[in-house]
Protein backbone atom coordinates (compact mmCIF):
# COMPACT_ATOMS: atom_id res chain seq x y z
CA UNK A 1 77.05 -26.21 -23.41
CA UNK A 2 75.90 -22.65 -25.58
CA UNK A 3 71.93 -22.43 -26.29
CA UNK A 4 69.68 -22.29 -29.69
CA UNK A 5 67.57 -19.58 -29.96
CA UNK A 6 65.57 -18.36 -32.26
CA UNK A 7 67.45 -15.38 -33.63
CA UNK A 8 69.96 -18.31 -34.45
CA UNK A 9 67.56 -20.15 -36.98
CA UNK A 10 67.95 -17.70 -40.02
CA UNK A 11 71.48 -18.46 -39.72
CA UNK A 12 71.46 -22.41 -38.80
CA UNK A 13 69.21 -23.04 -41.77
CA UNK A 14 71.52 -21.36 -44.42
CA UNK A 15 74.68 -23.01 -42.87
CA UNK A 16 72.55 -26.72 -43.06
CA UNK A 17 71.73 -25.56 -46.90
CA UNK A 18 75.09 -25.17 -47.99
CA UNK A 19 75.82 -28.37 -46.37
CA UNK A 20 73.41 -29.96 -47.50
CA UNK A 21 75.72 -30.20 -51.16
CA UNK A 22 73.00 -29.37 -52.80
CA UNK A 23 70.32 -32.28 -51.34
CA UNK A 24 68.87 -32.15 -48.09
CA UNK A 25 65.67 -30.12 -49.54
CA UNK A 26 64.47 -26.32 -48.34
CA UNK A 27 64.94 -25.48 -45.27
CA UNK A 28 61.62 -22.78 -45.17
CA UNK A 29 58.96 -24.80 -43.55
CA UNK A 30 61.66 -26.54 -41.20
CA UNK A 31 62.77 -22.83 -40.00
CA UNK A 32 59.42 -21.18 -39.59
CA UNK A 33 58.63 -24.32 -37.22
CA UNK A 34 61.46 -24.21 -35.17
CA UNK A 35 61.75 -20.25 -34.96
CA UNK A 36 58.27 -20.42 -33.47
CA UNK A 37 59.28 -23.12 -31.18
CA UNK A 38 61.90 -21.66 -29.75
CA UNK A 39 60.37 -18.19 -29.57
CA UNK A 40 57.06 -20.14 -27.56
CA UNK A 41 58.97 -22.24 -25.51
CA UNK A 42 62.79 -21.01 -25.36
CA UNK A 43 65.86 -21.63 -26.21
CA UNK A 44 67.19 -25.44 -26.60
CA UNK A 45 70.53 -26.67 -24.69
CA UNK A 46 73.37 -27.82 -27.39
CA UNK A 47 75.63 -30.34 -25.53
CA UNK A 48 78.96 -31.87 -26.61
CA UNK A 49 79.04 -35.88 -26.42
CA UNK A 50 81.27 -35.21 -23.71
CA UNK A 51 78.71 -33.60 -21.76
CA UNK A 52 76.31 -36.32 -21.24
CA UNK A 53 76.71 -39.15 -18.99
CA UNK A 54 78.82 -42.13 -20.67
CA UNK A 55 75.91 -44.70 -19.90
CA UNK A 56 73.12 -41.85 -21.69
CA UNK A 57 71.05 -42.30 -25.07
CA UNK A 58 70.83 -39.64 -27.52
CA UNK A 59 68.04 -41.00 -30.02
CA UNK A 60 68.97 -40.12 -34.06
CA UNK A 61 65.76 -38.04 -35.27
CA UNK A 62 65.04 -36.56 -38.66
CA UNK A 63 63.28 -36.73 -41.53
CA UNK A 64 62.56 -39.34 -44.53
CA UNK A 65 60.28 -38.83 -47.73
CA UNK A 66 59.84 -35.80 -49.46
CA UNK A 67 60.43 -32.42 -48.36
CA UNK A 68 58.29 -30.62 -50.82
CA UNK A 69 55.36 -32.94 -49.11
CA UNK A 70 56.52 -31.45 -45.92
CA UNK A 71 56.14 -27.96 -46.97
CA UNK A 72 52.89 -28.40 -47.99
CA UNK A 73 51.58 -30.53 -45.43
CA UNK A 74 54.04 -29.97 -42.28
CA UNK A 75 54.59 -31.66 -38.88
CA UNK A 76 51.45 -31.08 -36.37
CA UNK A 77 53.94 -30.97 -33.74
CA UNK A 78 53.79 -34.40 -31.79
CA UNK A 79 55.27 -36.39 -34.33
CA UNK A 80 58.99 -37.02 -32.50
CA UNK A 81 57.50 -37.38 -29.10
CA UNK A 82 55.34 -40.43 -30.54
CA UNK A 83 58.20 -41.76 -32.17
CA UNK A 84 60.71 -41.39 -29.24
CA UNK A 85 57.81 -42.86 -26.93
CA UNK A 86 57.41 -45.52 -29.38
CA UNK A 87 61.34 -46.22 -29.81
CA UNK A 88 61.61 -46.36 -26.03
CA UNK A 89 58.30 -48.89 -25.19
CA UNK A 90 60.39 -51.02 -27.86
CA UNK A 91 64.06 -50.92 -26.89
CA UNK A 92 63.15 -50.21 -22.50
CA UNK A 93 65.93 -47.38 -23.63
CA UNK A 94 65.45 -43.93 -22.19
CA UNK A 95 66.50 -41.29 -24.12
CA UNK A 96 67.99 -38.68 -22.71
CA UNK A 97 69.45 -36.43 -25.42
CA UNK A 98 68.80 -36.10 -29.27
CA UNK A 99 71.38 -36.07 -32.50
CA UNK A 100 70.47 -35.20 -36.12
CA UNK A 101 71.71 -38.20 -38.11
CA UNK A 102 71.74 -35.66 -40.65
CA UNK A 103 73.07 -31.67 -39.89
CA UNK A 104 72.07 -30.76 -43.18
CA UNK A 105 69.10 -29.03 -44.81
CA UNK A 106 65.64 -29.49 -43.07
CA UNK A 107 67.27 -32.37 -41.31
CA UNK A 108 69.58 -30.06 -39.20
CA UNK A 109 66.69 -27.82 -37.82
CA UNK A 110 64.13 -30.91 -37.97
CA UNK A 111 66.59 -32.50 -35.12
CA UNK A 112 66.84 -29.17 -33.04
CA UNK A 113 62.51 -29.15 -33.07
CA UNK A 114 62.80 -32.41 -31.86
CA UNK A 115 64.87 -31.75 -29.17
CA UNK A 116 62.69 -28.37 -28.47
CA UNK A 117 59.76 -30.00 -28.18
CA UNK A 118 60.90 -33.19 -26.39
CA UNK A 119 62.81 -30.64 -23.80
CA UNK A 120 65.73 -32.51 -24.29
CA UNK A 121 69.46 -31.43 -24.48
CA UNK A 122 71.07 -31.33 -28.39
CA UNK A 123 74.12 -33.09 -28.90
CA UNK A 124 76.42 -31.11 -31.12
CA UNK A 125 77.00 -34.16 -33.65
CA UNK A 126 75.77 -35.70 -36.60
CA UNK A 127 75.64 -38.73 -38.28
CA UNK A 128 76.87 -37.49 -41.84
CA UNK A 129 78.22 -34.33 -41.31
CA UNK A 130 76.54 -33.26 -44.58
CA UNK A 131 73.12 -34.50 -46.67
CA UNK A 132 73.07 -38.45 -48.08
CA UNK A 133 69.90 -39.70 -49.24
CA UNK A 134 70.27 -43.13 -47.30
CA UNK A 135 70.09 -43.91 -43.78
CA UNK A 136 72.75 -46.53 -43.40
CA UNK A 137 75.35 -44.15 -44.81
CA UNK A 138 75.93 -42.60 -41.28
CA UNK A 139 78.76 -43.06 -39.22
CA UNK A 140 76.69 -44.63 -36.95
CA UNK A 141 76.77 -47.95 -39.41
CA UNK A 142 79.83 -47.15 -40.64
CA UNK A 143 81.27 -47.68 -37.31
CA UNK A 144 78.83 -50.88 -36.17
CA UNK A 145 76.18 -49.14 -33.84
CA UNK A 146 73.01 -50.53 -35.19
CA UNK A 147 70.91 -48.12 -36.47
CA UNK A 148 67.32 -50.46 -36.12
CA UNK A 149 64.57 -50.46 -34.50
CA UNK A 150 63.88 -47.62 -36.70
CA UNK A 151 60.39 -45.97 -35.88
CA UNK A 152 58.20 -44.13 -38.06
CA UNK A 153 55.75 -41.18 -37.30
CA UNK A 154 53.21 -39.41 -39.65
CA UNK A 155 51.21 -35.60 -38.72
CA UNK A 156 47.97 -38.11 -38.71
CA UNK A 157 49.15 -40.17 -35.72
CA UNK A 158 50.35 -43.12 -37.34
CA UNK A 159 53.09 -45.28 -35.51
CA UNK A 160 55.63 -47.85 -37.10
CA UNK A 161 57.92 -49.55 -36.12
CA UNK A 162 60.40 -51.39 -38.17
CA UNK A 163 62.86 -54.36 -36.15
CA UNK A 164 64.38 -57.71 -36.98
CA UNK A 165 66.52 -56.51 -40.37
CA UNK A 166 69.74 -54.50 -41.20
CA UNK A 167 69.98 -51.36 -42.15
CA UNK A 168 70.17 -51.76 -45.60
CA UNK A 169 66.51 -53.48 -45.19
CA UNK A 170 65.37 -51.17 -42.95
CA UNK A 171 66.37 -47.95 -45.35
CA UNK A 172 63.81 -49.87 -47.78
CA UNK A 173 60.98 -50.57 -45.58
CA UNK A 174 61.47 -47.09 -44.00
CA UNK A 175 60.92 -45.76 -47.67
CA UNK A 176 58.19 -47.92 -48.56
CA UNK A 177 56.21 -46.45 -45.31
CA UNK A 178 56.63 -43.27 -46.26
CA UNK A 179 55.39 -43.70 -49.35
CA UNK A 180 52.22 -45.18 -47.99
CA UNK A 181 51.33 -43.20 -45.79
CA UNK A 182 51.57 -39.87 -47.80
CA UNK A 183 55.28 -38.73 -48.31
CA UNK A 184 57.20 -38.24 -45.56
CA UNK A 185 57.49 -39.53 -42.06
CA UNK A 186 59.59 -38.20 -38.41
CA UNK A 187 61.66 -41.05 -37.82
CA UNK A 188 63.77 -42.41 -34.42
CA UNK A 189 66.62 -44.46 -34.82
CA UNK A 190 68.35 -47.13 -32.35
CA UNK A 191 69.37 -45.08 -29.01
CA UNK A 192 73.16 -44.57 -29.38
CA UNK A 193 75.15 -44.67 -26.23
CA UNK A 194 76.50 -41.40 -25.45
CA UNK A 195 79.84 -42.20 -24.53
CA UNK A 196 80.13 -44.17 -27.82
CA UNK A 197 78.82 -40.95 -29.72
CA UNK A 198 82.61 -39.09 -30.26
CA UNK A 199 83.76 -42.01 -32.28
CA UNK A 200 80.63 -42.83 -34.09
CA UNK A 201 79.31 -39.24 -34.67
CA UNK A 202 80.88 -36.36 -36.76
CA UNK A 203 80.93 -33.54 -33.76
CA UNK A 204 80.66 -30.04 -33.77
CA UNK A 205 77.92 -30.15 -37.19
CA UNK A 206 75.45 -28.11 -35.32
CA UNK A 207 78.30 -25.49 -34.33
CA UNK A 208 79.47 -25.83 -37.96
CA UNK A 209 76.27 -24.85 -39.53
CA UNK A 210 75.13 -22.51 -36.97
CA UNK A 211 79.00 -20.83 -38.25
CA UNK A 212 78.96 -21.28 -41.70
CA UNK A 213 75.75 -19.56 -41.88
CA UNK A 214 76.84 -16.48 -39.74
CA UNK A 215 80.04 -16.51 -41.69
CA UNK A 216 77.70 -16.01 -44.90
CA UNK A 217 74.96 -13.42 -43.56
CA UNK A 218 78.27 -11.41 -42.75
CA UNK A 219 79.34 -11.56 -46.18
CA UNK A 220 82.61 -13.39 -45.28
CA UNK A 221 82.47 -16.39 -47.80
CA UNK A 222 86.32 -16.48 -47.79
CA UNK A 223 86.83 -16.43 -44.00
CA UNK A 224 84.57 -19.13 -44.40
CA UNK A 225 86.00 -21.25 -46.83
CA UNK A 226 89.81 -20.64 -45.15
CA UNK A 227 88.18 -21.83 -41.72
CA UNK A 228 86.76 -24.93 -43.41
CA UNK A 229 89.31 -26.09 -45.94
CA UNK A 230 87.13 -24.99 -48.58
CA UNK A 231 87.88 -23.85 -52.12
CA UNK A 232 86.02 -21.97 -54.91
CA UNK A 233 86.22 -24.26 -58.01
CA UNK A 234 84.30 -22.26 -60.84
CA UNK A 235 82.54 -19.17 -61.26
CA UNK A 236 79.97 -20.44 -63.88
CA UNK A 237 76.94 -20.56 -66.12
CA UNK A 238 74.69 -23.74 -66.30
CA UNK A 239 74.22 -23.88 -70.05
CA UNK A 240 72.72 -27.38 -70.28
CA UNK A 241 70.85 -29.87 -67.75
CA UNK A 242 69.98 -33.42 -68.53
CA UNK A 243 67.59 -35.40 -65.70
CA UNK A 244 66.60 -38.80 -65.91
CA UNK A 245 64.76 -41.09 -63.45
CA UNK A 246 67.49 -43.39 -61.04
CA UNK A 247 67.12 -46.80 -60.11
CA UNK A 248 65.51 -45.39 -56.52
CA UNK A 249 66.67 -41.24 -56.86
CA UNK A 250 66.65 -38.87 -59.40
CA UNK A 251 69.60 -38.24 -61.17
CA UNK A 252 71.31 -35.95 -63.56
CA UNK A 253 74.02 -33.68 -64.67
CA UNK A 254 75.17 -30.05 -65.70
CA UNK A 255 76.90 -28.07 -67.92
CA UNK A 256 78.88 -25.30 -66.93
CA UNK A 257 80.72 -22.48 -68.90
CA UNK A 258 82.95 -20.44 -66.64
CA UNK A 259 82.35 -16.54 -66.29
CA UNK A 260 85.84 -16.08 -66.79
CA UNK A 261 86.54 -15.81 -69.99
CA UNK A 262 88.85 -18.75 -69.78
CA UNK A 263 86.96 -21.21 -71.95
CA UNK A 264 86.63 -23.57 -68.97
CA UNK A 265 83.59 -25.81 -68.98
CA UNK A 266 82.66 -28.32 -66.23
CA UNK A 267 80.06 -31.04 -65.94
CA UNK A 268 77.89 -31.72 -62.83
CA UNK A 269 76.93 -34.96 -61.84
CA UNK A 270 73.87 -35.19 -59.43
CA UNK A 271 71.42 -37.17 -57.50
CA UNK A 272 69.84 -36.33 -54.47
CA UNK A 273 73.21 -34.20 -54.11
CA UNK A 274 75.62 -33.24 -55.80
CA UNK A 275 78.53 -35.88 -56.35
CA UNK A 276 81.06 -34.99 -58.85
CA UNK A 277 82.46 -31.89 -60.83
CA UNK A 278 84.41 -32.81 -63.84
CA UNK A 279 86.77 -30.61 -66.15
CA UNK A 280 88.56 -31.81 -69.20
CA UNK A 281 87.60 -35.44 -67.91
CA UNK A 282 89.48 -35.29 -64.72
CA UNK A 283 87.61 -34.90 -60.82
CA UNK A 284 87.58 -31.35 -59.37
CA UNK A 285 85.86 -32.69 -56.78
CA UNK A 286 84.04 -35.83 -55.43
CA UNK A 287 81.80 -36.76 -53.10
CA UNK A 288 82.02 -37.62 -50.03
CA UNK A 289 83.42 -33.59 -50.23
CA UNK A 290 80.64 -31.47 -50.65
CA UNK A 291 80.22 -29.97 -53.83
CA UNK A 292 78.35 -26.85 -53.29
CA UNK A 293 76.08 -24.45 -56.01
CA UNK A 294 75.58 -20.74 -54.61
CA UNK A 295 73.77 -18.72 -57.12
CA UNK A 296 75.41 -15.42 -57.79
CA UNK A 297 72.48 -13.07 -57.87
CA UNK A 298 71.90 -14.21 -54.06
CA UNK A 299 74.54 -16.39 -52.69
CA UNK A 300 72.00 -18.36 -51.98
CA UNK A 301 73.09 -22.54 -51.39
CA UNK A 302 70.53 -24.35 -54.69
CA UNK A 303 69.39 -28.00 -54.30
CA UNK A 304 69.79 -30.56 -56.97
CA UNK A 305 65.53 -30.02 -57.62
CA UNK A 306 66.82 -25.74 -58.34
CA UNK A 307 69.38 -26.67 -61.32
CA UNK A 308 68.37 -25.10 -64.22
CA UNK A 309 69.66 -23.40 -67.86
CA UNK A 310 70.89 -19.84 -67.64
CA UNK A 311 71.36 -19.67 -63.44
CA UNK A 312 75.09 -18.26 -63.08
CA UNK A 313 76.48 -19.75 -59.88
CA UNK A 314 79.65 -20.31 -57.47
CA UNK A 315 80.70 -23.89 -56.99
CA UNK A 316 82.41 -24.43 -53.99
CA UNK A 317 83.56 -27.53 -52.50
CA UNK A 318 84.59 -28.15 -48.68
CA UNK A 319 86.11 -31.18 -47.16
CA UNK A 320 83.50 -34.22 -46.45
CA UNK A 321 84.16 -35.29 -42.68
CA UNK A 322 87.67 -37.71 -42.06
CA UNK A 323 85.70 -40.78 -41.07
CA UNK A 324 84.41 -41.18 -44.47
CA UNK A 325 87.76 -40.11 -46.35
CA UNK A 326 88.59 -43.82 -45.33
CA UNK A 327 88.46 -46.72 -47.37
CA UNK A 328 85.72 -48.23 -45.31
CA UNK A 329 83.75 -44.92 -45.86
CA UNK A 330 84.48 -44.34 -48.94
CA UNK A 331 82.81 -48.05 -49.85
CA UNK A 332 79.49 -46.27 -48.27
CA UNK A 333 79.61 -43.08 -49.94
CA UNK A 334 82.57 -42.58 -52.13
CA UNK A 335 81.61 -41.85 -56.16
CA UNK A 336 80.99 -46.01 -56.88
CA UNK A 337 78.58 -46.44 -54.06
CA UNK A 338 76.71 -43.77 -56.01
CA UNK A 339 77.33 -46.29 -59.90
CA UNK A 340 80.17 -43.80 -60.85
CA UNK A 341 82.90 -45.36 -62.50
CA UNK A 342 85.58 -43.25 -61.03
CA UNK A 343 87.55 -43.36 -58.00
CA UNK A 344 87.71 -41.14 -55.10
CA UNK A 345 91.22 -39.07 -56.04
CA UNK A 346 90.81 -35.62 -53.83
CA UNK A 347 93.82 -34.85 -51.83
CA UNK A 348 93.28 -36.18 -48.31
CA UNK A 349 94.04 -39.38 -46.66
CA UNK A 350 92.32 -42.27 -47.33
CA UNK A 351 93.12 -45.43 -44.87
C-alpha cells in the first residue's frame, strides 16, 4: 500500500497523458479537481489486488463523452458517489475499492477523485493499461467479467442505469446518454471481484503513470523509455494533416518529415488515438503499443484533437500491455478492430 497525494498529481497527470497515445483528452480540469481533493481531504490509499480481500468489489469508474465538455462544465463533486450508490441498490454488491478501467488521460486521475471522494482504497490496476475509446475493449471483457449494469451520472443529478445487454450494446446506449444529457457522464461499471482483478486487470498502471511522469519532470526520457521497453521512432515535423469524420470517432492521419536530415517521412494514422506509424509502407508501430507524440518545444504528450501543420515532435512508442499482444486481444484492439487493413507485426508474442 503507498498513498496519493497531491504533490503527486502534476506528475500522475503527465504520466496518464503520455499514456493516453495520444487520446484520453487533457488532463487540466481532471488535475485541478483532484489536487484540491486531496489537499481538502488527504491523501488516497493505492492498494495492490492482492491487498484486498479475495471475496471484495472494486467498482470500474471513469469517464465517457467529451472531455472538452468536461472542462468547461466539470464534475460538481457527487457524481461517483450517486453512481456507486446507484450500481450497488442494483447489483446488492458493496463496493469496497475502486479501479480506473482506463489509467490514461483524465480517466487515470478521474478514478483516483472517485476513490477520494468515496474514501475508498485505489487499486493499482487498470482495465486498458493505456486510452481506447470503447468500453468493452478492457481486459475486463476480454477476459469474461461482465462489464454491465453500467450506470450513468451527470453534474445535474441525473441517474441511469443501463442492464439486460452486452457490452457491445451497452458501449452504445452508454454513448447515446451522454449525448442526451449534455456531453459527458461519471460512469460505474459491474463490481469486479477482487481476487479475480490480477488476471483480468493490467496492474501496477497507477504506479506506472505516477513513474513515467516523475521520470519526465526529471528530464530522464531515456531512463524512461529503457525501464518501459520503449523506443524513440522519429524526430519529426508534421507537414500535412488530413481529418475526416469516422463511422462513430474522428479519424485522420499525418505527415511527418524527419529532423534528421535523412529524408525519412512517416505517416500517422489516428482516431481517438493514435494507431499506426508507417514508413516506406511498412508498420513502425501499431496499436495496441502506444504510439506516442511529445512536442519538442515542451516535451509535452499532444492528443489526436492537438495535431497540426508545422508542430515538430518526438514519436515514441512503448509496449501495449501482454494481455492484449494475444490473438484474442488483438481481435479487440489490434489495427483491424480499428478498419485497418494491416496486421499486427511488432515484435512480441502473440498467442
Amino acid at each position: 500500500m503507498w498513498e496519493l497525494t497531491a504533490d503527486d498529481v502534476g506528475s500522475l497527470a503527465r504520466g496518464a497523458a503520455l499514456m493516453g497515445s495520444g487520446g484520453g483528452g487533457s488532463t487540466r480540469a481532471a488535475a485541478s479537481l483532484l489536487r484540491h481533493q486531496l489537499e481538502r481531504g488527504g491523501p488516497v490509499r493505492v492498494v495492490s489486488p492482492a491487498e484486498l480481500p479475495a471475496d471484495a468489489h472494486a467498482v470500474p469508474v471513469g469517464l465517457v463523452g467529451s472531455v472538452t465538455v468536461f472542462e468547461e462544465k466539470p464534475a460538481g463533486g457527487r457524481e461517483f458517489a450517486r453512481a456507486v450508490a446507484a450500481l450497488e441498490r442494483h447489483t446488492g454488491v458493496a463496493c469496497t475499492a475502486v479501479v480506473g478501467f482506463e489509467a490514461a488521460g483524465v480517466n487515470a486521475l478521474l478514478a483516483a477523485m472517485a476513490a477520494a471522494t468515496l474514501r475508498l482504497p485505489l487499486v493499482d490496476a487498470d482495465g486498458m493499461g493505456r486510452a481506447f475509446p470503447e468500453l468493452e475493449q478492457t481486459t475486463f471483457y476480454l477476459h469474461g467479467s461482465p462489464i454491465v449494469p453500467v450506470v450513468v451520472a451527470d453534474e445535474k443529478g441525473a441517474v441511469l442505469v443501463i442492464d439486460g445487454v452486452d457490452g457491445l450494446v451497452a458501449e452504445r446506449l452508454t454513448r447515446a446518454a451522454v449525448v442526451t444529457l449534455g456531453g459527458w457522464g461519471l460512469i460505474a461499471l459491474a463490481p469486479q471481484r477482487a481476487g479475480a482483478l490480477a488476471e483480468t486487470a493490467i496492474r501496477r498502471s497507477i504506479s506506472r503513470a505516477l513513474d513515467i511522469g516523475r521520470r519526465l519532470d526529471a528530464g530522464d526520457r531515456a531512463g524512461m523509455l529503457a525501464e518501459y521497453g520503449g523506443r524513440t521512432l522519429l524526430r519529426a515535423r508534421i507537414v500535412e494533416v488530413e481529418r475526416s469524420a469516422g463511422r462513430r470517432f474522428g479519424m485522420g492521419s499525418a505527415v511527418l518529415e524527419s529532423l534528421d536530415g535523412d529524408g525519412r517521412t512517416a505517416r500517422l494514422e489516428f482516431q481517438n488515438e493514435n494507431l499506426l506509424l508507417l514508413e516506406d509502407g511498412e508498420v513502425r508501430a501499431a496499436v495496441p503499443d502506444l504510439i506516442c507524440l511529445l512536442a519538442r518545444e515542451r516535451g509535452r504528450s499532444l492528443t489526436t484533437e492537438e495535431i497540426r501543420f508545422g508542430l515538430e515532435v518526438d514519436v515514441l512508442t512503448l509496449p501495449g500491455a501482454p494481455q492484449w499482444r494475444t490473438r484474442r486481444g488483438l481481435g479487440l484492439v489490434g489495427p483491424r478492430a480499428f478498419s485497418y487493413d494491416v496486421d499486427y507485426a511488432v515484435p512480441g508474442t502473440v498467442r
